[in-house]
N, C-alpha and C. Protein backbone atom coordinates (compact mmCIF):
# COMPACT_ATOMS: atom_id res chain seq x y z
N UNK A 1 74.38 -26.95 -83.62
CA UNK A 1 73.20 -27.07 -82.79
C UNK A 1 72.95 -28.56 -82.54
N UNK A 2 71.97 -29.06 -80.93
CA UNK A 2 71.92 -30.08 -80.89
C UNK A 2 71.15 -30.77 -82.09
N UNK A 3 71.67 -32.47 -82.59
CA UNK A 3 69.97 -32.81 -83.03
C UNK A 3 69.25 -33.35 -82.45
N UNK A 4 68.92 -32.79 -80.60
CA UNK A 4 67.80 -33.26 -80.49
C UNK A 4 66.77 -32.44 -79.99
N UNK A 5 67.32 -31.10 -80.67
CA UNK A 5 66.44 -29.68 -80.87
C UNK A 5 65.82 -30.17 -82.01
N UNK A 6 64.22 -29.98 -82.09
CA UNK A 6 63.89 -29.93 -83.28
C UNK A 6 63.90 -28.67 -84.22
N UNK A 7 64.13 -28.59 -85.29
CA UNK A 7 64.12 -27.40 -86.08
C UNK A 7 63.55 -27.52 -87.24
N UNK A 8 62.41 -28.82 -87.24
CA UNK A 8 61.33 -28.38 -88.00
C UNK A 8 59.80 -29.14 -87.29
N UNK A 9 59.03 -28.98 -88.43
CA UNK A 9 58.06 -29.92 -87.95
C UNK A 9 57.95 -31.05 -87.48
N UNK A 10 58.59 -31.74 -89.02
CA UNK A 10 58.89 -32.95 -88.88
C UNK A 10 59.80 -33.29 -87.45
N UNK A 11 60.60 -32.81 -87.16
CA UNK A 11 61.21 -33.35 -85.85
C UNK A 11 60.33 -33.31 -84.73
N UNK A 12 59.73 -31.99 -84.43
CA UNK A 12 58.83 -32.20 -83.60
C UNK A 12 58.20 -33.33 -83.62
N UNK A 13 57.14 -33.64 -85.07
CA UNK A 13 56.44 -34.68 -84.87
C UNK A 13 57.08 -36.02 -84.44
N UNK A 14 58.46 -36.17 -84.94
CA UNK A 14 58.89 -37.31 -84.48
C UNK A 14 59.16 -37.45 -82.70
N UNK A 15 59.72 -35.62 -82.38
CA UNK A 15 59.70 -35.63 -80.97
C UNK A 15 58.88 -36.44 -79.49
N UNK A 16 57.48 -35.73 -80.25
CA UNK A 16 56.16 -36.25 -79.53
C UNK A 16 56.35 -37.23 -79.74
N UNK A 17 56.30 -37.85 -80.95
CA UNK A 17 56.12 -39.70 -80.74
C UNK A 17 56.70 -40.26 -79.97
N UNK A 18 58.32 -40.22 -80.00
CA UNK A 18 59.06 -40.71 -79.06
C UNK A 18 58.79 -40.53 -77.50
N UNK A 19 58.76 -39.65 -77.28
CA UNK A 19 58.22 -39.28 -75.85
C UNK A 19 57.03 -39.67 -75.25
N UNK A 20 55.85 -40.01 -76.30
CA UNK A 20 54.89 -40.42 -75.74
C UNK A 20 55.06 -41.85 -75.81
N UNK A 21 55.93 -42.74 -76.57
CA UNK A 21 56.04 -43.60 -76.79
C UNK A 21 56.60 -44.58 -74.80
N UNK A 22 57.47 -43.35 -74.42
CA UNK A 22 58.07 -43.45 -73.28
C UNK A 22 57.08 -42.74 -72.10
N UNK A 23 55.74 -42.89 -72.19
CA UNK A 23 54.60 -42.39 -71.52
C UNK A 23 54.67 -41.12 -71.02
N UNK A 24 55.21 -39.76 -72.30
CA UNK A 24 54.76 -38.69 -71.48
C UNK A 24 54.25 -37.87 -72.34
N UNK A 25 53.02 -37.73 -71.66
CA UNK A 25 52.03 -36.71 -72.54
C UNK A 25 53.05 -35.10 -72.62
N UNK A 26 52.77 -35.37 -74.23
CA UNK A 26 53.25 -34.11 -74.22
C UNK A 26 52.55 -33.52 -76.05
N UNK A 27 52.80 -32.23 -76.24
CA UNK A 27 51.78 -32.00 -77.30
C UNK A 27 53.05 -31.33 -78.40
N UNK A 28 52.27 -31.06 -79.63
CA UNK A 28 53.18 -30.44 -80.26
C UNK A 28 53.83 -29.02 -80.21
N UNK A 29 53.04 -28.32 -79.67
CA UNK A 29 53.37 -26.49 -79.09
C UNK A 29 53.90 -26.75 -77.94
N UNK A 30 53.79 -27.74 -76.81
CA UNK A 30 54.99 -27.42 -75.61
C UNK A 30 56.53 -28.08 -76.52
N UNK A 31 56.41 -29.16 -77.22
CA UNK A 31 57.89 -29.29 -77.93
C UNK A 31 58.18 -28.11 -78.48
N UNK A 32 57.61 -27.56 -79.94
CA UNK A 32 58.27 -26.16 -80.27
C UNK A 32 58.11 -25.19 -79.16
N UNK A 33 57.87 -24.70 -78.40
CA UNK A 33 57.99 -23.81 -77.19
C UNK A 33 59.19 -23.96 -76.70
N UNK A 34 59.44 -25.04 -76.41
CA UNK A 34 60.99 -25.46 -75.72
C UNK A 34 61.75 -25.27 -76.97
N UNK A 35 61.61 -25.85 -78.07
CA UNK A 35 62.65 -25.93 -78.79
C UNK A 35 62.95 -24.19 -79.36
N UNK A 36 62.53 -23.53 -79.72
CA UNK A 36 62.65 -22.16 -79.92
C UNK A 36 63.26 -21.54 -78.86
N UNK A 37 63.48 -21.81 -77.66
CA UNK A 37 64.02 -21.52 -76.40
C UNK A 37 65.53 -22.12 -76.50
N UNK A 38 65.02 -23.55 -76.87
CA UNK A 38 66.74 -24.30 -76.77
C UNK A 38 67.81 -23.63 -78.30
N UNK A 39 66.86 -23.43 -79.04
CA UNK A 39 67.37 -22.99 -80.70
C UNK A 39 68.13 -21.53 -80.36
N UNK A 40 67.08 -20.64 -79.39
CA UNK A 40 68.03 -19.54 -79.29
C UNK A 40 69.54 -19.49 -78.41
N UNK A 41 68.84 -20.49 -77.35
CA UNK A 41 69.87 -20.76 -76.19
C UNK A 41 71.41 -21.32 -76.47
N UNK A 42 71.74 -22.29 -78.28
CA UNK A 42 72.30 -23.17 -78.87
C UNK A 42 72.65 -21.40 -79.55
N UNK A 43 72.47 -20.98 -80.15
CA UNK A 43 72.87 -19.59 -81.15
C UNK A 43 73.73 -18.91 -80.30
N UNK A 44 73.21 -18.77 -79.03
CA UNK A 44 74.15 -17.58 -77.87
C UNK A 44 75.34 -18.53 -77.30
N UNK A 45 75.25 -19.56 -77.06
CA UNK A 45 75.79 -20.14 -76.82
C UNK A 45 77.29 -20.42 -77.87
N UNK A 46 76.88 -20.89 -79.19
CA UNK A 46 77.67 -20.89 -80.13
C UNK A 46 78.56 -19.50 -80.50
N UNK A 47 77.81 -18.18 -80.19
CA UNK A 47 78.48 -17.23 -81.17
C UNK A 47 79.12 -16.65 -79.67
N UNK A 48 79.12 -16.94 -78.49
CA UNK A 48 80.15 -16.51 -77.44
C UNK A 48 80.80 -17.09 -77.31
N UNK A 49 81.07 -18.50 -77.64
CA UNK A 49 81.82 -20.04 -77.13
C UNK A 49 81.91 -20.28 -76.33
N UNK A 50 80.81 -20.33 -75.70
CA UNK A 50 80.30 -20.85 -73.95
C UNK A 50 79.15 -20.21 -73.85
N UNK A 51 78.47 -20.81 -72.65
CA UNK A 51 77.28 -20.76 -72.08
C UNK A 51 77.56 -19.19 -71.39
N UNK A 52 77.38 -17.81 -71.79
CA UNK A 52 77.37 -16.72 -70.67
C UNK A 52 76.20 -15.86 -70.52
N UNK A 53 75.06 -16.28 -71.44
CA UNK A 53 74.46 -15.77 -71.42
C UNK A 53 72.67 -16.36 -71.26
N UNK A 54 72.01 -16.43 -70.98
CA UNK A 54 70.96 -16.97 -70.57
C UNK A 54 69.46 -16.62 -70.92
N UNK A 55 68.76 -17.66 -71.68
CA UNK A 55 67.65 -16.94 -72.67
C UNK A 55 66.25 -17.64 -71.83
N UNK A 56 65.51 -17.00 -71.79
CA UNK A 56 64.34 -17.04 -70.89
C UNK A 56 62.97 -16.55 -71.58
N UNK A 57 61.97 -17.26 -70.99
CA UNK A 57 60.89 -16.43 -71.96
C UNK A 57 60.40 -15.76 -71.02
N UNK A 58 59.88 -14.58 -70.78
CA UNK A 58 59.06 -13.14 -70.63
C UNK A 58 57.25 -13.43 -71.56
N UNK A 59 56.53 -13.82 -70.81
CA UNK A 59 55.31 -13.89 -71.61
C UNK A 59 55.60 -14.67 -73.10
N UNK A 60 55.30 -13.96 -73.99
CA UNK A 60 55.83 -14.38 -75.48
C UNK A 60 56.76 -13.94 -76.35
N UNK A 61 57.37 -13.36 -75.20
CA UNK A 61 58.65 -12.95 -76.24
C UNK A 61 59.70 -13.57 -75.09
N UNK A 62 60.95 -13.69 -76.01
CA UNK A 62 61.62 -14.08 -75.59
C UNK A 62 63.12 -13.39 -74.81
N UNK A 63 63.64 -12.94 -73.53
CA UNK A 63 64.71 -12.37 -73.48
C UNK A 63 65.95 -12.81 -73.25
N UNK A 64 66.90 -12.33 -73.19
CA UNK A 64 68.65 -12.55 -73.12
C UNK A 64 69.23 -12.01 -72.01
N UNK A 65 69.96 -12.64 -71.13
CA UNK A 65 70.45 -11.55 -69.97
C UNK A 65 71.77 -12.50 -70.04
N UNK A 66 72.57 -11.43 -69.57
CA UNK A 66 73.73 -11.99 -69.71
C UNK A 66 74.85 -12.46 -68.40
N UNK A 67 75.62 -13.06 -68.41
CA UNK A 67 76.16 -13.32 -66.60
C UNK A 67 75.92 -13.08 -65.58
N UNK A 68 75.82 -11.37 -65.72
CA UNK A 68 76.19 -10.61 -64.48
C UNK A 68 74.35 -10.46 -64.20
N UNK A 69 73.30 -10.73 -65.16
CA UNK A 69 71.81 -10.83 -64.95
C UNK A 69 71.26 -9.69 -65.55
N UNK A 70 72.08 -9.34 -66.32
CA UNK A 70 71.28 -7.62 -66.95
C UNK A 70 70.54 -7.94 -68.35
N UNK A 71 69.62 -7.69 -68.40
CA UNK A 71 69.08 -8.23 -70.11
C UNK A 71 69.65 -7.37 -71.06
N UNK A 72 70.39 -8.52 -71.78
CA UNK A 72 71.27 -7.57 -73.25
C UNK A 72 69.90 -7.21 -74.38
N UNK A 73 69.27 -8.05 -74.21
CA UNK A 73 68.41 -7.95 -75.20
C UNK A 73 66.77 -8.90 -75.13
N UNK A 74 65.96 -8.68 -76.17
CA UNK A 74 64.54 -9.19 -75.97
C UNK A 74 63.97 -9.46 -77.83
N UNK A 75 63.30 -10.57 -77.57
CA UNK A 75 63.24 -11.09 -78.96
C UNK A 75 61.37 -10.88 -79.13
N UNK A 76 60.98 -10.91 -79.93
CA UNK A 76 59.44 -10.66 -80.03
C UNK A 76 59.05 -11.51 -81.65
N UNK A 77 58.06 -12.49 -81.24
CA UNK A 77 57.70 -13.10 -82.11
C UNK A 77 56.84 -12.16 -83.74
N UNK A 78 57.01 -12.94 -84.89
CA UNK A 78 56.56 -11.84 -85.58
C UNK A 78 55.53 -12.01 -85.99
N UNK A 79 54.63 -12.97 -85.76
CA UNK A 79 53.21 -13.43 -85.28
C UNK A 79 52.45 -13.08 -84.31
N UNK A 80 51.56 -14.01 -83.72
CA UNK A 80 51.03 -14.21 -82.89
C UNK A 80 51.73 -14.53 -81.65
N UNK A 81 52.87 -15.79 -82.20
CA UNK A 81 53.45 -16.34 -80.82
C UNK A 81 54.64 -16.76 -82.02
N UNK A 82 55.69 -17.08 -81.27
CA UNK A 82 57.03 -18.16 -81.69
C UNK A 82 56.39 -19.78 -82.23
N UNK A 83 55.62 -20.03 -81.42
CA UNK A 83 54.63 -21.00 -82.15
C UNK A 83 54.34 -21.26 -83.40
N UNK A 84 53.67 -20.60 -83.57
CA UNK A 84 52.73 -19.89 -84.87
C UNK A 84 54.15 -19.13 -86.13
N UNK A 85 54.53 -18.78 -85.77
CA UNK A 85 56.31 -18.63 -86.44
C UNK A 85 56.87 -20.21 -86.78
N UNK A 86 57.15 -20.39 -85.80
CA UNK A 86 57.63 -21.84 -86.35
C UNK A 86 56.85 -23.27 -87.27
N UNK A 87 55.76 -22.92 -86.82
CA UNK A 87 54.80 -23.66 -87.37
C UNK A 87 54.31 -22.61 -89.23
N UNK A 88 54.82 -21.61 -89.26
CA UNK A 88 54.66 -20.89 -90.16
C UNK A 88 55.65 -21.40 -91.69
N UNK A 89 57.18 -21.44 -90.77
CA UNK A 89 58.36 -21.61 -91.57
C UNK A 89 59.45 -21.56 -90.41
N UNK A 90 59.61 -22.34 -90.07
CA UNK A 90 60.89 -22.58 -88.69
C UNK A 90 62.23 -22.32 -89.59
N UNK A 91 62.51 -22.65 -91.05
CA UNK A 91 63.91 -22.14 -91.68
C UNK A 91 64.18 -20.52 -91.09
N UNK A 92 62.93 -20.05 -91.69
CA UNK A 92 62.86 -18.18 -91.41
C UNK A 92 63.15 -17.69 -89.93
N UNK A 93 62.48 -18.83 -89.38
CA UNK A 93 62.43 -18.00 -88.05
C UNK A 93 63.77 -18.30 -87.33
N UNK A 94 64.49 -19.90 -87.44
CA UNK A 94 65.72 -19.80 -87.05
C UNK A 94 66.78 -18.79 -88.16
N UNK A 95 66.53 -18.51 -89.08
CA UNK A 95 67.48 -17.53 -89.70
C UNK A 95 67.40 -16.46 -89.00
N UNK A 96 65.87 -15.93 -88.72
CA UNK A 96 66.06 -14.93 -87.59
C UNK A 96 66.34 -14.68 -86.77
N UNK A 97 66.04 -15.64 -85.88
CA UNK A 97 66.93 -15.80 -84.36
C UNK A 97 68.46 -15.86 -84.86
N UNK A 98 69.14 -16.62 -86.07
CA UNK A 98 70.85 -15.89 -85.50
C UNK A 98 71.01 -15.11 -86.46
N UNK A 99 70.15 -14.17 -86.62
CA UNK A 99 70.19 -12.41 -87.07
C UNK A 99 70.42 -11.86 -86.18
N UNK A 100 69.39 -12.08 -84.72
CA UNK A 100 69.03 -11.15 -83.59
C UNK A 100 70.27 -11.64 -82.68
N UNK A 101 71.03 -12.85 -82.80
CA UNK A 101 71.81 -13.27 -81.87
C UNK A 101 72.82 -12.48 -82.11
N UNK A 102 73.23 -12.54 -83.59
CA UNK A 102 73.84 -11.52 -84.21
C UNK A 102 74.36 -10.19 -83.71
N UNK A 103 73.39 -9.62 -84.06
CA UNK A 103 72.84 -8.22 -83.47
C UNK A 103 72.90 -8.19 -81.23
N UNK A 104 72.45 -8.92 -81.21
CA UNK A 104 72.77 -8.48 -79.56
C UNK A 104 74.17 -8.76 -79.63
N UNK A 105 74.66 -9.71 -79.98
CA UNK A 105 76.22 -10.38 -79.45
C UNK A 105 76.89 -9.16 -79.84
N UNK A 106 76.81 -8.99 -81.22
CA UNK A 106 77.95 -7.94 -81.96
C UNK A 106 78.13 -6.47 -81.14
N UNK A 107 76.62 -5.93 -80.56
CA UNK A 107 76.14 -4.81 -79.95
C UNK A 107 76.60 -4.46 -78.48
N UNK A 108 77.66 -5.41 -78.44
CA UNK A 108 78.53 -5.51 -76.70
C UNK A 108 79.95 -5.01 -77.15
């Protein structure tokens, strides 16, 4: 995975700094928002060995569609939001996400 996905707090927090440092407002829930997006996007990516499949968010959950545009699959936070997950324990929740990556990839 990249490191300039954050995959914990601490990165985030360092995220924001940097970025605002380079004048752009930005907060700590739009970084994890993206990064939970890029974290799953880095998992599908890795366990197909290439980019074929494409992860998008749907409200607050998150879905998977694959080349041809058909959704293989749909992820659902086990909170409130992916937010609130990550901000909970981001180890757990990326263990979960390549459970579910798991599980859709293997399920083709």
């Amino acid at each position: 995975m990249s490191v300039e996905i954050p995959q914990s707090m601490d990165d985030v927090v360092m995220q924001v700094a940097q970025r605002r440092l380079h004048g752009e407002q930005v907060s700590e829930d739009e970084v994890i928002h993206q990064a939970v997006q890029d974290i799953l996007q880095a998992l599908f990516d890795e366990a197909l060995e290439g980019h074929y499949d494409d992860v998008h968010w749907a409200g607050d959950n998150l879905t998977v569609t694959d080349i041809m545009g058909k959704q293989v699959g749909e992820l659902a936070p086990q909170e409130t939001s992916f937010i609130a997950d990550f901000r909970e324990n981001a180890d757990a929740l990326i263990t979960r996400l390549e459970e579910e990556t798991a599980k859709i990839v293997g399920g083709r």
